[in-house]
PDB file of N, CA and C in Angstrom:
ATOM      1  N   UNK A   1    -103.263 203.184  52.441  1.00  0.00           N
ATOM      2  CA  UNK A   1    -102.978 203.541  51.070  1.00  0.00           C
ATOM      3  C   UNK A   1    -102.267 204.884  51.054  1.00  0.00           C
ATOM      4  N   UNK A   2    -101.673 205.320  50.061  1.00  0.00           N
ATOM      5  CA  UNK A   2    -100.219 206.005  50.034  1.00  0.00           C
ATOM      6  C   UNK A   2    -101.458 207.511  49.002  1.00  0.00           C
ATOM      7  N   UNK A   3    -101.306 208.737  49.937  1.00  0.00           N
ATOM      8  CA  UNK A   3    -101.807 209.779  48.977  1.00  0.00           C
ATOM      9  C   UNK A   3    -101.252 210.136  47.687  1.00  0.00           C
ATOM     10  N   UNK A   4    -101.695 210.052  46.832  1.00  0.00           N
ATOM     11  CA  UNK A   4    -101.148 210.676  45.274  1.00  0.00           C
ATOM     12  C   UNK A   4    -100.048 211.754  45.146  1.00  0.00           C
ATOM     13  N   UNK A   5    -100.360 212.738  45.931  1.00  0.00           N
ATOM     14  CA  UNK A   5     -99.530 213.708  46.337  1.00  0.00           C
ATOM     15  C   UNK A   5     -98.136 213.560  46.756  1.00  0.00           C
ATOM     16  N   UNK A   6     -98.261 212.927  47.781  1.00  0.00           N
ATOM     17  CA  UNK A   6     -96.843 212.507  48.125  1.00  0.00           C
ATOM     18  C   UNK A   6     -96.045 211.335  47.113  1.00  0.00           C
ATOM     19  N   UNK A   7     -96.867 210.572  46.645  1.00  0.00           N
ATOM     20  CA  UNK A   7     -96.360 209.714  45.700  1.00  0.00           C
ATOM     21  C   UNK A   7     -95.238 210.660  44.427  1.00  0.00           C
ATOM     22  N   UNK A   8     -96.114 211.694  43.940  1.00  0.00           N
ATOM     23  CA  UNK A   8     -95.786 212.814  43.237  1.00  0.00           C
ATOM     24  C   UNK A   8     -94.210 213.468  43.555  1.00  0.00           C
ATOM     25  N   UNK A   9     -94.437 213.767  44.791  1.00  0.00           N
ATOM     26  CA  UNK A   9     -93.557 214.611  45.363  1.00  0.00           C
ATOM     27  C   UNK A   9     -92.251 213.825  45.956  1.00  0.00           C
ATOM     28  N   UNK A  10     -92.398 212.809  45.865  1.00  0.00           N
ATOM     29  CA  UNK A  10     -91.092 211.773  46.189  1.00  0.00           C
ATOM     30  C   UNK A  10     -90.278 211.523  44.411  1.00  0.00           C
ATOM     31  N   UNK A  11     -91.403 210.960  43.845  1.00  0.00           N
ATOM     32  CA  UNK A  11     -90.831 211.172  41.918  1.00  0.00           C
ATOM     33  C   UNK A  11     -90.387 212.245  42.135  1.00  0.00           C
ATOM     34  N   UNK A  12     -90.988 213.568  42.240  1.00  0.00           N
ATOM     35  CA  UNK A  12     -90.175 214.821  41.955  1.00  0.00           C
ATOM     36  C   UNK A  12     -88.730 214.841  42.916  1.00  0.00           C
ATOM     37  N   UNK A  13     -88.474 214.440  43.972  1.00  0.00           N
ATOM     38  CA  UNK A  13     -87.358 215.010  44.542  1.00  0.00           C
ATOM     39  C   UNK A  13     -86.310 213.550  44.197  1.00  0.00           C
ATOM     40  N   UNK A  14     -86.589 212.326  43.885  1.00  0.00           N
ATOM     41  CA  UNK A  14     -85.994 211.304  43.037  1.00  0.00           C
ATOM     42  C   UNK A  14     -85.319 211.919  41.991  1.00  0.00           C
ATOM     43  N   UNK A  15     -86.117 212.498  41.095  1.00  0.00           N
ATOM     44  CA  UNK A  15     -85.615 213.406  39.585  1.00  0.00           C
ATOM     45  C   UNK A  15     -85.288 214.449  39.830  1.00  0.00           C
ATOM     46  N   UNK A  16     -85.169 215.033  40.843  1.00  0.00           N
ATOM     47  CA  UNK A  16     -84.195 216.045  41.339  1.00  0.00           C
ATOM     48  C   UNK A  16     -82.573 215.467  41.700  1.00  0.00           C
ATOM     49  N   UNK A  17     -83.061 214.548  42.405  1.00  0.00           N
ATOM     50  CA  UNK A  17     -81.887 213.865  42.834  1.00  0.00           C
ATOM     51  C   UNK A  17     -80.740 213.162  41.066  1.00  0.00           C
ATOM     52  N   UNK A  18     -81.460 212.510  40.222  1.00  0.00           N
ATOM     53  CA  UNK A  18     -81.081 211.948  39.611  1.00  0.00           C
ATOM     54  C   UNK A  18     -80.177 212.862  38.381  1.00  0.00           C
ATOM     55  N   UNK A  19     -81.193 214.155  38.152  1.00  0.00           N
ATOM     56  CA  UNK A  19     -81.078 215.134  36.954  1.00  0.00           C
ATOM     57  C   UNK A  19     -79.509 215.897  38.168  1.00  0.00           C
ATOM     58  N   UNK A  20     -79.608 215.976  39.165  1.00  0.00           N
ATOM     59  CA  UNK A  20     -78.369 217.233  39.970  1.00  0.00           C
ATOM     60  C   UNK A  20     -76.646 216.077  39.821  1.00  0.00           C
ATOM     61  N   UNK A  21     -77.470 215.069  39.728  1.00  0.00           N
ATOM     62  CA  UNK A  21     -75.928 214.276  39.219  1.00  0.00           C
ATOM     63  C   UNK A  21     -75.076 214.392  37.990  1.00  0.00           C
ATOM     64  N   UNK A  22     -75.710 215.024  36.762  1.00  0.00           N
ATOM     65  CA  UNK A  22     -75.044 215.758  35.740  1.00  0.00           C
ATOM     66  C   UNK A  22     -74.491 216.642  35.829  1.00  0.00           C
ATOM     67  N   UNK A  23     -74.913 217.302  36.909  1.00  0.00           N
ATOM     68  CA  UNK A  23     -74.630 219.019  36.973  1.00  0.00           C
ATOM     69  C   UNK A  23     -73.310 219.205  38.414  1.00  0.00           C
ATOM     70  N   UNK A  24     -72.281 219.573  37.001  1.00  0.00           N
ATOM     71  CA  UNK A  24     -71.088 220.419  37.762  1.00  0.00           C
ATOM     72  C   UNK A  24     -71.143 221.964  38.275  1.00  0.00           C
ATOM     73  N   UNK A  25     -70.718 222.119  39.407  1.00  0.00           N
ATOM     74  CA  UNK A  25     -70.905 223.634  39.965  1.00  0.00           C
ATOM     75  C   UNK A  25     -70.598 224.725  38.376  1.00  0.00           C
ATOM     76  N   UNK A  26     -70.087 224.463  38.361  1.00  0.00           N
ATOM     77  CA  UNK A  26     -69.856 225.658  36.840  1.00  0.00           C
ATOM     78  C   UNK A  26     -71.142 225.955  36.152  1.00  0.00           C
ATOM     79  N   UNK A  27     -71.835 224.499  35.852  1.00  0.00           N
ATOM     80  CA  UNK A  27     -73.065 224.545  34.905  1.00  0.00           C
ATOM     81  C   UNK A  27     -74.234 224.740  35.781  1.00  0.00           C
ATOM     82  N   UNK A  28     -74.002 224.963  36.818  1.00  0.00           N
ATOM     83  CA  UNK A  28     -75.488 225.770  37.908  1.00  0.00           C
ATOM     84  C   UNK A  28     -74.985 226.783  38.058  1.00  0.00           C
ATOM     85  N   UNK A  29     -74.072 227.464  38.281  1.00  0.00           N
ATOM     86  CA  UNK A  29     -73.371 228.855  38.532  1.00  0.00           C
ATOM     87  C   UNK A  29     -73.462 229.351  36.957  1.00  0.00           C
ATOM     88  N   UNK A  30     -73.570 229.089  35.934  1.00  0.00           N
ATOM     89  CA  UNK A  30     -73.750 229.642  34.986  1.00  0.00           C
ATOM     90  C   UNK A  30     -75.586 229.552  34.642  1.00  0.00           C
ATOM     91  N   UNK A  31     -76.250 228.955  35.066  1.00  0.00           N
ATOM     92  CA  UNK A  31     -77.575 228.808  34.468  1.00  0.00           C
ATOM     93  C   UNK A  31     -78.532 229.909  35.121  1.00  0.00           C
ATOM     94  N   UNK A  32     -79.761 230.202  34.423  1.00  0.00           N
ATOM     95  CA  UNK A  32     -80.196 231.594  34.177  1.00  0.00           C
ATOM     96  C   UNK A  32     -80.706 231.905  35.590  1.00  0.00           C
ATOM     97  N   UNK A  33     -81.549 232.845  35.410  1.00  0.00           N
ATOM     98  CA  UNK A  33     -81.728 233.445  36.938  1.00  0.00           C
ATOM     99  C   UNK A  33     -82.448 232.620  37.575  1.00  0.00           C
ATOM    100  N   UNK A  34     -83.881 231.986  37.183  1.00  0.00           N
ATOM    101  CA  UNK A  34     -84.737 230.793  37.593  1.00  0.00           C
ATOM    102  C   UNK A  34     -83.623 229.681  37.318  1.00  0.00           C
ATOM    103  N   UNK A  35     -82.633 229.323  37.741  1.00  0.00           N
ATOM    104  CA  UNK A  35     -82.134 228.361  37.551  1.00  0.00           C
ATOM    105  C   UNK A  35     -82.609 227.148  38.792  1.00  0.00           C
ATOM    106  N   UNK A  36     -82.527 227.711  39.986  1.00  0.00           N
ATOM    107  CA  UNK A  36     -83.011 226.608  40.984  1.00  0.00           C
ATOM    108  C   UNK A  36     -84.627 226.079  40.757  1.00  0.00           C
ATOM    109  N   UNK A  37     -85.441 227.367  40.489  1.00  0.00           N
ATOM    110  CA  UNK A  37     -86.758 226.978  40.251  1.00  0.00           C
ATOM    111  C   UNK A  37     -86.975 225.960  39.358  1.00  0.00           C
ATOM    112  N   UNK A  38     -86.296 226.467  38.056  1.00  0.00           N
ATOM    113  CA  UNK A  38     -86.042 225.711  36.965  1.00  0.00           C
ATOM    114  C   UNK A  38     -85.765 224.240  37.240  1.00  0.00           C
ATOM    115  N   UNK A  39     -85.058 223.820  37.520  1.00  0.00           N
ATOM    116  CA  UNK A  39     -84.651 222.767  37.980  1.00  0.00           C
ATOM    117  C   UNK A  39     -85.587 221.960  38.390  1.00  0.00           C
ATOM    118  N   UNK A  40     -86.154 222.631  39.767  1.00  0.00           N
ATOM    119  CA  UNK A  40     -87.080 221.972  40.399  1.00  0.00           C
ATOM    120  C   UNK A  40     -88.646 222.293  40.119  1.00  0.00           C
ATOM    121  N   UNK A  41     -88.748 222.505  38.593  1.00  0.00           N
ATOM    122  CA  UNK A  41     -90.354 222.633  37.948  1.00  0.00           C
ATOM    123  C   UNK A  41     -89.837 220.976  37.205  1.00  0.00           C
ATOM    124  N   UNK A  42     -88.203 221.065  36.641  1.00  0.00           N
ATOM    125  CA  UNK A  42     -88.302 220.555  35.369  1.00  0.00           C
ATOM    126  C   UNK A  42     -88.288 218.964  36.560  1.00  0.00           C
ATOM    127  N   UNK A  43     -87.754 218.738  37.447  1.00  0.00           N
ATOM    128  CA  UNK A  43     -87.727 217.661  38.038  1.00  0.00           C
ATOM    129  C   UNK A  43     -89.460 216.982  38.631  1.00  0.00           C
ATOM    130  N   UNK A  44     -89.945 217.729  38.906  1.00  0.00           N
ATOM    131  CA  UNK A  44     -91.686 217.816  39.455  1.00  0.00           C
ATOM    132  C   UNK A  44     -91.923 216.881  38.025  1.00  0.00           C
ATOM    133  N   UNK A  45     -91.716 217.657  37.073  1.00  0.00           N
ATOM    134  CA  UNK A  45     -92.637 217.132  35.963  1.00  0.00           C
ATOM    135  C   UNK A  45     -92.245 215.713  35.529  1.00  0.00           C
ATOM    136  N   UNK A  46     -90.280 215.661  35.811  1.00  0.00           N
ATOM    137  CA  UNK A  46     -90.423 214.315  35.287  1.00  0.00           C
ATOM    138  C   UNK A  46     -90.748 213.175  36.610  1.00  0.00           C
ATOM    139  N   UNK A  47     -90.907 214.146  37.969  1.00  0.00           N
ATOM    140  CA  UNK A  47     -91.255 212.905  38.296  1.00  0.00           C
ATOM    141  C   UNK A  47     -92.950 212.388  38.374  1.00  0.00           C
ATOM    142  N   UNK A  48     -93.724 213.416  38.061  1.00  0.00           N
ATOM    143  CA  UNK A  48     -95.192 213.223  37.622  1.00  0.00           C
ATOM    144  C   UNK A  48     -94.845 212.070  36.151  1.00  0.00           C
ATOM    145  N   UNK A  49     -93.854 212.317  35.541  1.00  0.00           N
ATOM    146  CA  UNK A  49     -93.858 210.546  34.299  1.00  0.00           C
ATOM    147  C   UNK A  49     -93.621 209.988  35.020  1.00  0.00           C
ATOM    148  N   UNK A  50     -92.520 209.581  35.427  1.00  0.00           N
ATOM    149  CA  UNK A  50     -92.557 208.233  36.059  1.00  0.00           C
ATOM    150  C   UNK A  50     -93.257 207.522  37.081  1.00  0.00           C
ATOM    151  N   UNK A  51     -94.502 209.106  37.150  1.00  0.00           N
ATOM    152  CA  UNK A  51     -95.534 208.023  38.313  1.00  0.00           C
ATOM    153  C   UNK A  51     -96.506 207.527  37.276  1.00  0.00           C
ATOM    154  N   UNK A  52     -97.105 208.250  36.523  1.00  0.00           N
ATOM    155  CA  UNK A  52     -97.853 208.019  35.104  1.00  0.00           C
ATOM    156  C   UNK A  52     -97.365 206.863  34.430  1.00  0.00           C
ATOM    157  N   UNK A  53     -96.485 206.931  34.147  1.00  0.00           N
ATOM    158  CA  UNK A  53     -95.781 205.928  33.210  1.00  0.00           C
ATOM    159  C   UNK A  53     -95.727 204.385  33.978  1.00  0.00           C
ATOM    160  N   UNK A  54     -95.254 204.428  35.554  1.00  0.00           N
ATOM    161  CA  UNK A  54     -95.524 202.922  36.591  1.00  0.00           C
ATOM    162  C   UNK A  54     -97.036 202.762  36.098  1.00  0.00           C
ATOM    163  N   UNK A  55     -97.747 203.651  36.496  1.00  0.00           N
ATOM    164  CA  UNK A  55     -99.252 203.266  36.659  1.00  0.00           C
ATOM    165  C   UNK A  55     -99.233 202.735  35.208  1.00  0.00           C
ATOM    166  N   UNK A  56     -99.231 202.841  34.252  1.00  0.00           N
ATOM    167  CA  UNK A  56     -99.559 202.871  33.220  1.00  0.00           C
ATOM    168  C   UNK A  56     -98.641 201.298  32.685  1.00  0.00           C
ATOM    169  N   UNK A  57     -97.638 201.273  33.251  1.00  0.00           N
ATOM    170  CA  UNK A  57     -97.233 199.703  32.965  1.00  0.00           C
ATOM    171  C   UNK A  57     -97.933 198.627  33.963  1.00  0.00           C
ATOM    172  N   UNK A  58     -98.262 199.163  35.146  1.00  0.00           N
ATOM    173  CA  UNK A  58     -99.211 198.378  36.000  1.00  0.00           C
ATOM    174  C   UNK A  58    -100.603 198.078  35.326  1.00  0.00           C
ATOM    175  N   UNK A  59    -101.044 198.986  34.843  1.00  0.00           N
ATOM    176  CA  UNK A  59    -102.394 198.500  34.142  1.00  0.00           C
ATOM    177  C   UNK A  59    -101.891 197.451  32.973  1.00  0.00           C
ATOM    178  N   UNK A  60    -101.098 197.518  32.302  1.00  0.00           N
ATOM    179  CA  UNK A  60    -100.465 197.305  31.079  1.00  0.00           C
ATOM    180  C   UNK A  60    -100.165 195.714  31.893  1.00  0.00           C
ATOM    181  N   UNK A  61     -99.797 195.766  32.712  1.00  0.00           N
ATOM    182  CA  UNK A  61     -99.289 194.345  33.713  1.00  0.00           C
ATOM    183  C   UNK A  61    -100.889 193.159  33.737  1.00  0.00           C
ATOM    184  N   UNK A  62    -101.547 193.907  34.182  1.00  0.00           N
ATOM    185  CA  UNK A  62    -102.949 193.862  34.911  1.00  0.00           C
ATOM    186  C   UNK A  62    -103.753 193.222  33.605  1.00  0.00           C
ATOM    187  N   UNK A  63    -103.164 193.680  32.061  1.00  0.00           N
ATOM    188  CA  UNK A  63    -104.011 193.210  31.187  1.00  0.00           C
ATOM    189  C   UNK A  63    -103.567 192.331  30.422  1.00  0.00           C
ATOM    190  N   UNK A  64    -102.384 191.815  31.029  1.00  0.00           N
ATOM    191  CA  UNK A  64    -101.555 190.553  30.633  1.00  0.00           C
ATOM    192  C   UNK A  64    -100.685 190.922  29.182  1.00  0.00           C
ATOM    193  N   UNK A  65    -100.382 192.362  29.270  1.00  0.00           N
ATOM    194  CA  UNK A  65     -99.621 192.996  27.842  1.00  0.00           C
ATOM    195  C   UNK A  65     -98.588 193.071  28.045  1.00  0.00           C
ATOM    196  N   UNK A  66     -98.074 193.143  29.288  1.00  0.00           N
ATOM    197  CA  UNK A  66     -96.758 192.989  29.656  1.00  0.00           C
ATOM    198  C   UNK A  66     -96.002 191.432  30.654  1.00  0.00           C
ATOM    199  N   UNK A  67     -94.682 191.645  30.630  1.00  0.00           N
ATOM    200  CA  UNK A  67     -94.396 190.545  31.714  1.00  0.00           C
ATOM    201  C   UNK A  67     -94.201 190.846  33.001  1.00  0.00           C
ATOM    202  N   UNK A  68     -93.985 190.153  34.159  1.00  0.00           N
ATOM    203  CA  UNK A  68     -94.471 190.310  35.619  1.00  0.00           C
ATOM    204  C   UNK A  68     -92.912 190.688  36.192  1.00  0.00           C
ATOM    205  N   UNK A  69     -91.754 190.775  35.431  1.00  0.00           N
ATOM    206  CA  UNK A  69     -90.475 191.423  35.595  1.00  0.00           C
ATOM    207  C   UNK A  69     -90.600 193.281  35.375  1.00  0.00           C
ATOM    208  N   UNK A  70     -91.169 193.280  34.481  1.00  0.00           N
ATOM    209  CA  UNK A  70     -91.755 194.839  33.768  1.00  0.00           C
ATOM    210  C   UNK A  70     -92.463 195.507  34.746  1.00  0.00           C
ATOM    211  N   UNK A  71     -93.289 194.744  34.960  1.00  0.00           N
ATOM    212  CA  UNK A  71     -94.528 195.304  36.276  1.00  0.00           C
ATOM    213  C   UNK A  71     -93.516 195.388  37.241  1.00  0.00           C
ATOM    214  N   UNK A  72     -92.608 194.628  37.807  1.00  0.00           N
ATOM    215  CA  UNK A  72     -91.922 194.543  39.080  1.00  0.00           C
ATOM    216  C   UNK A  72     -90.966 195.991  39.055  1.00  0.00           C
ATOM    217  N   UNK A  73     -90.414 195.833  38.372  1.00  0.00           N
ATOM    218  CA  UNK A  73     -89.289 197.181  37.903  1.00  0.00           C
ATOM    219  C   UNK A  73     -89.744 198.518  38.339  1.00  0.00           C
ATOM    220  N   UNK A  74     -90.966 198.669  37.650  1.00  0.00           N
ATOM    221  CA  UNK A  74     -92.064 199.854  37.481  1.00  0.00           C
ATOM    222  C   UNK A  74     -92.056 199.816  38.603  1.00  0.00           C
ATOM    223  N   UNK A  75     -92.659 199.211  39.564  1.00  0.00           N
ATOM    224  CA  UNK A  75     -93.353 199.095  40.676  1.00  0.00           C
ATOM    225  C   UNK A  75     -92.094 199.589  42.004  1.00  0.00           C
ATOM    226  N   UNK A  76     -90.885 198.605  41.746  1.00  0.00           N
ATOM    227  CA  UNK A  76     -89.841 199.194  42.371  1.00  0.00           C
ATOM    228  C   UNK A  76     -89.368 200.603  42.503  1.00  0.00           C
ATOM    229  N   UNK A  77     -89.314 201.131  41.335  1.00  0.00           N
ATOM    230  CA  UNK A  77     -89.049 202.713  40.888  1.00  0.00           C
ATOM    231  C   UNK A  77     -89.742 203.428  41.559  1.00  0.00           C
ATOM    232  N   UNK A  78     -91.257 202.976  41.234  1.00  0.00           N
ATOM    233  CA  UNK A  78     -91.971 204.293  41.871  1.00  0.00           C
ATOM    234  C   UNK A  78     -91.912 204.086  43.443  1.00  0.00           C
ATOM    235  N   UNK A  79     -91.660 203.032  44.222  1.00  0.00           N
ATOM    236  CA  UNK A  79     -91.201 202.698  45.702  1.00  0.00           C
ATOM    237  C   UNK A  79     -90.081 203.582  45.744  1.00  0.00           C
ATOM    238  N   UNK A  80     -88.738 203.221  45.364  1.00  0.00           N
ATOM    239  CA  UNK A  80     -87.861 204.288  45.636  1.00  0.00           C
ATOM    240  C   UNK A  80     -88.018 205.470  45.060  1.00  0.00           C
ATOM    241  N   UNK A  81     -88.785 206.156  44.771  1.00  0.00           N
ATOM    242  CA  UNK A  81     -88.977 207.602  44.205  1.00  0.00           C
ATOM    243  C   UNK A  81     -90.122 207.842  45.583  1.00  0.00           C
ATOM    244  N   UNK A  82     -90.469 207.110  45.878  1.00  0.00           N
ATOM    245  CA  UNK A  82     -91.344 207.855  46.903  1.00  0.00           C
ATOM    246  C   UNK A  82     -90.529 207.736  48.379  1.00  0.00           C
ATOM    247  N   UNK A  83     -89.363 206.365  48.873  1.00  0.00           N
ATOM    248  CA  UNK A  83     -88.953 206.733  49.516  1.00  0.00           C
ATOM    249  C   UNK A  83     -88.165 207.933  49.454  1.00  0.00           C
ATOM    250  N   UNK A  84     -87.645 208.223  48.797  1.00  0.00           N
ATOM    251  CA  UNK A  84     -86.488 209.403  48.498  1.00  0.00           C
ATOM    252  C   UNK A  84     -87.160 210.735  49.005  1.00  0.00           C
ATOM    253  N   UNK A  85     -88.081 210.749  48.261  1.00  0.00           N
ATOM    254  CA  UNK A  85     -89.362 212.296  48.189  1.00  0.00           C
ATOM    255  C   UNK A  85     -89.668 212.480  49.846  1.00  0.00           C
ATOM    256  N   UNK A  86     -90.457 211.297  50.584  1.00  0.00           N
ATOM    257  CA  UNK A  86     -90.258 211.221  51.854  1.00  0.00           C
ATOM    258  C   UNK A  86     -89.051 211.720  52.764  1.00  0.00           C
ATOM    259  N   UNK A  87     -88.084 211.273  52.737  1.00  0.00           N
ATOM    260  CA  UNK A  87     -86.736 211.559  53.196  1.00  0.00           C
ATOM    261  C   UNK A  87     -86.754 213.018  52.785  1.00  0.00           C
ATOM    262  N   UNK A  88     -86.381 213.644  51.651  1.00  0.00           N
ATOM    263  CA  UNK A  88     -86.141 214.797  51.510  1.00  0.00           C
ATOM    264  C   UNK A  88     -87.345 215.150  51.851  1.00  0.00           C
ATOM    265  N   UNK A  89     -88.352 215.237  52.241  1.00  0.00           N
ATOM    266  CA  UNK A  89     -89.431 216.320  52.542  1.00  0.00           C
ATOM    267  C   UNK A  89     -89.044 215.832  53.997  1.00  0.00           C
ATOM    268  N   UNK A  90     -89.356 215.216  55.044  1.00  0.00           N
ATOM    269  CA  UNK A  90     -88.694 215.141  56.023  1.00  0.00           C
ATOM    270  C   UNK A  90     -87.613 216.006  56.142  1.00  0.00           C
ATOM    271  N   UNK A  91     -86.360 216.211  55.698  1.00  0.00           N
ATOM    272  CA  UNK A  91     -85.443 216.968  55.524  1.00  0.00           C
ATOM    273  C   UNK A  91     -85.553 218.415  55.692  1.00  0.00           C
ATOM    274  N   UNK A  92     -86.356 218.593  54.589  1.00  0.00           N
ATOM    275  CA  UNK A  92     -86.492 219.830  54.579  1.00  0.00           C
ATOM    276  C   UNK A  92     -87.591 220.295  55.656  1.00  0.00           C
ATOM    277  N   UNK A  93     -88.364 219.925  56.221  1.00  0.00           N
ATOM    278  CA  UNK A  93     -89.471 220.126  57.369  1.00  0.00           C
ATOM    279  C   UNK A  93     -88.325 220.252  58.483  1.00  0.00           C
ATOM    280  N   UNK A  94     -87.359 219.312  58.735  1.00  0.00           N
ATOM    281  CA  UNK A  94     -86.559 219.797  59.987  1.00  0.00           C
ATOM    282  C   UNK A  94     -85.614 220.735  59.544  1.00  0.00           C
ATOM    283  N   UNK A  95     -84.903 221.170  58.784  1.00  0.00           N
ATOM    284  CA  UNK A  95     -83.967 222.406  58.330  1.00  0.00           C
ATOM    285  C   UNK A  95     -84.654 223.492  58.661  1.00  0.00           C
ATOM    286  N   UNK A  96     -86.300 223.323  58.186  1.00  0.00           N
ATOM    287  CA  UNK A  96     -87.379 224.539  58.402  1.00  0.00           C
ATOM    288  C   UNK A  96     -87.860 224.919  59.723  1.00  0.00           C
ATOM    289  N   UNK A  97     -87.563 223.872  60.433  1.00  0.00           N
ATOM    290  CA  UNK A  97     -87.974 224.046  61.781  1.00  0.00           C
ATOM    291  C   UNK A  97     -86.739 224.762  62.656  1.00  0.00           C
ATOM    292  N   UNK A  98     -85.734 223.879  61.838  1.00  0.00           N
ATOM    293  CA  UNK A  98     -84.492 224.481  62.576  1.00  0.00           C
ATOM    294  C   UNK A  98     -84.112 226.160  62.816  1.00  0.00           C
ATOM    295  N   UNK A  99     -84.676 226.349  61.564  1.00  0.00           N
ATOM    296  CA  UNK A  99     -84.510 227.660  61.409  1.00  0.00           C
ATOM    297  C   UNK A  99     -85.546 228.446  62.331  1.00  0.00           C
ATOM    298  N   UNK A 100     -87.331 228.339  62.262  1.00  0.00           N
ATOM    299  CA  UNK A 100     -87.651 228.889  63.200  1.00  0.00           C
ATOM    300  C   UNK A 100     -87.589 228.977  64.921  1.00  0.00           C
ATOM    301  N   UNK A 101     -86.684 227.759  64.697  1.00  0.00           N
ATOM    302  CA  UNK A 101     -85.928 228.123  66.877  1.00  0.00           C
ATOM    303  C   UNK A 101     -84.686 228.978  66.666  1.00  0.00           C
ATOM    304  N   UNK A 102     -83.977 229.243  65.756  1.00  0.00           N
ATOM    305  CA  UNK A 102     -83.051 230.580  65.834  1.00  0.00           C
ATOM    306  C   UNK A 102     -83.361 232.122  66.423  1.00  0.00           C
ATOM    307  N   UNK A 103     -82.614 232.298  67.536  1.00  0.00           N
ATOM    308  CA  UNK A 103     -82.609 233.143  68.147  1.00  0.00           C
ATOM    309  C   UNK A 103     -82.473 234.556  66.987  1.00  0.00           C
ATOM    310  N   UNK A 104     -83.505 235.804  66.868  1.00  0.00           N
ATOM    311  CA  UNK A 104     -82.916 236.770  66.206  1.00  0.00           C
ATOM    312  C   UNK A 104     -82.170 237.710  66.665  1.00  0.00           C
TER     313      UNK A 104
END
């Protein structure tokens, strides 16, 4: 079974991924000083909905309120939001590593 946490943290770097596709260099080079943080609070949170929101059509599935296309969708999403989150945390664990074998 898949920890909550990481489930979390794959939505978040999914909605990182999804929200940085609007954004032209101009409109990050202009945004405020927390602009990267920013970003990546406002992406965390939406991807904490769309794990809330799967679960929540899965139960919704589960109580025969929805149809079994609805449930599937949901269910897909939050799969690729967690592969993604995976990958980029992977990512970033080897960039991080990379950096501590640099010679000073």
């Amino acid at each position: 079974m898949t920890d909550i946490s990481s489930v979390l943290s794959t939505a978040s770097i999914q909605s990182a991924y999804r929200s940085s596709q609007g954004l032209g260099p101009s409109q990050v080079e202009q945004g405020d000083a927390g602009g990267f943080s920013t970003v990546l609070r406002d992406v965390a949170a939406d991807a904490v909905n769309t794990a809330r929101t799967s679960e929540q059509i899965a139960a919704a599935g589960l109580r025969g309120e929805l149809d079994t296309q609805t449930v599937v969708e949901a269910t897909m999403e939050l799969e690729t939001t967690l592969r993604v989150a995976v990958s980029m945390r992977d990512k970033f664990v080897q960039a991080y590593q990379e950096i501590l074998r640099m010679p000073l």
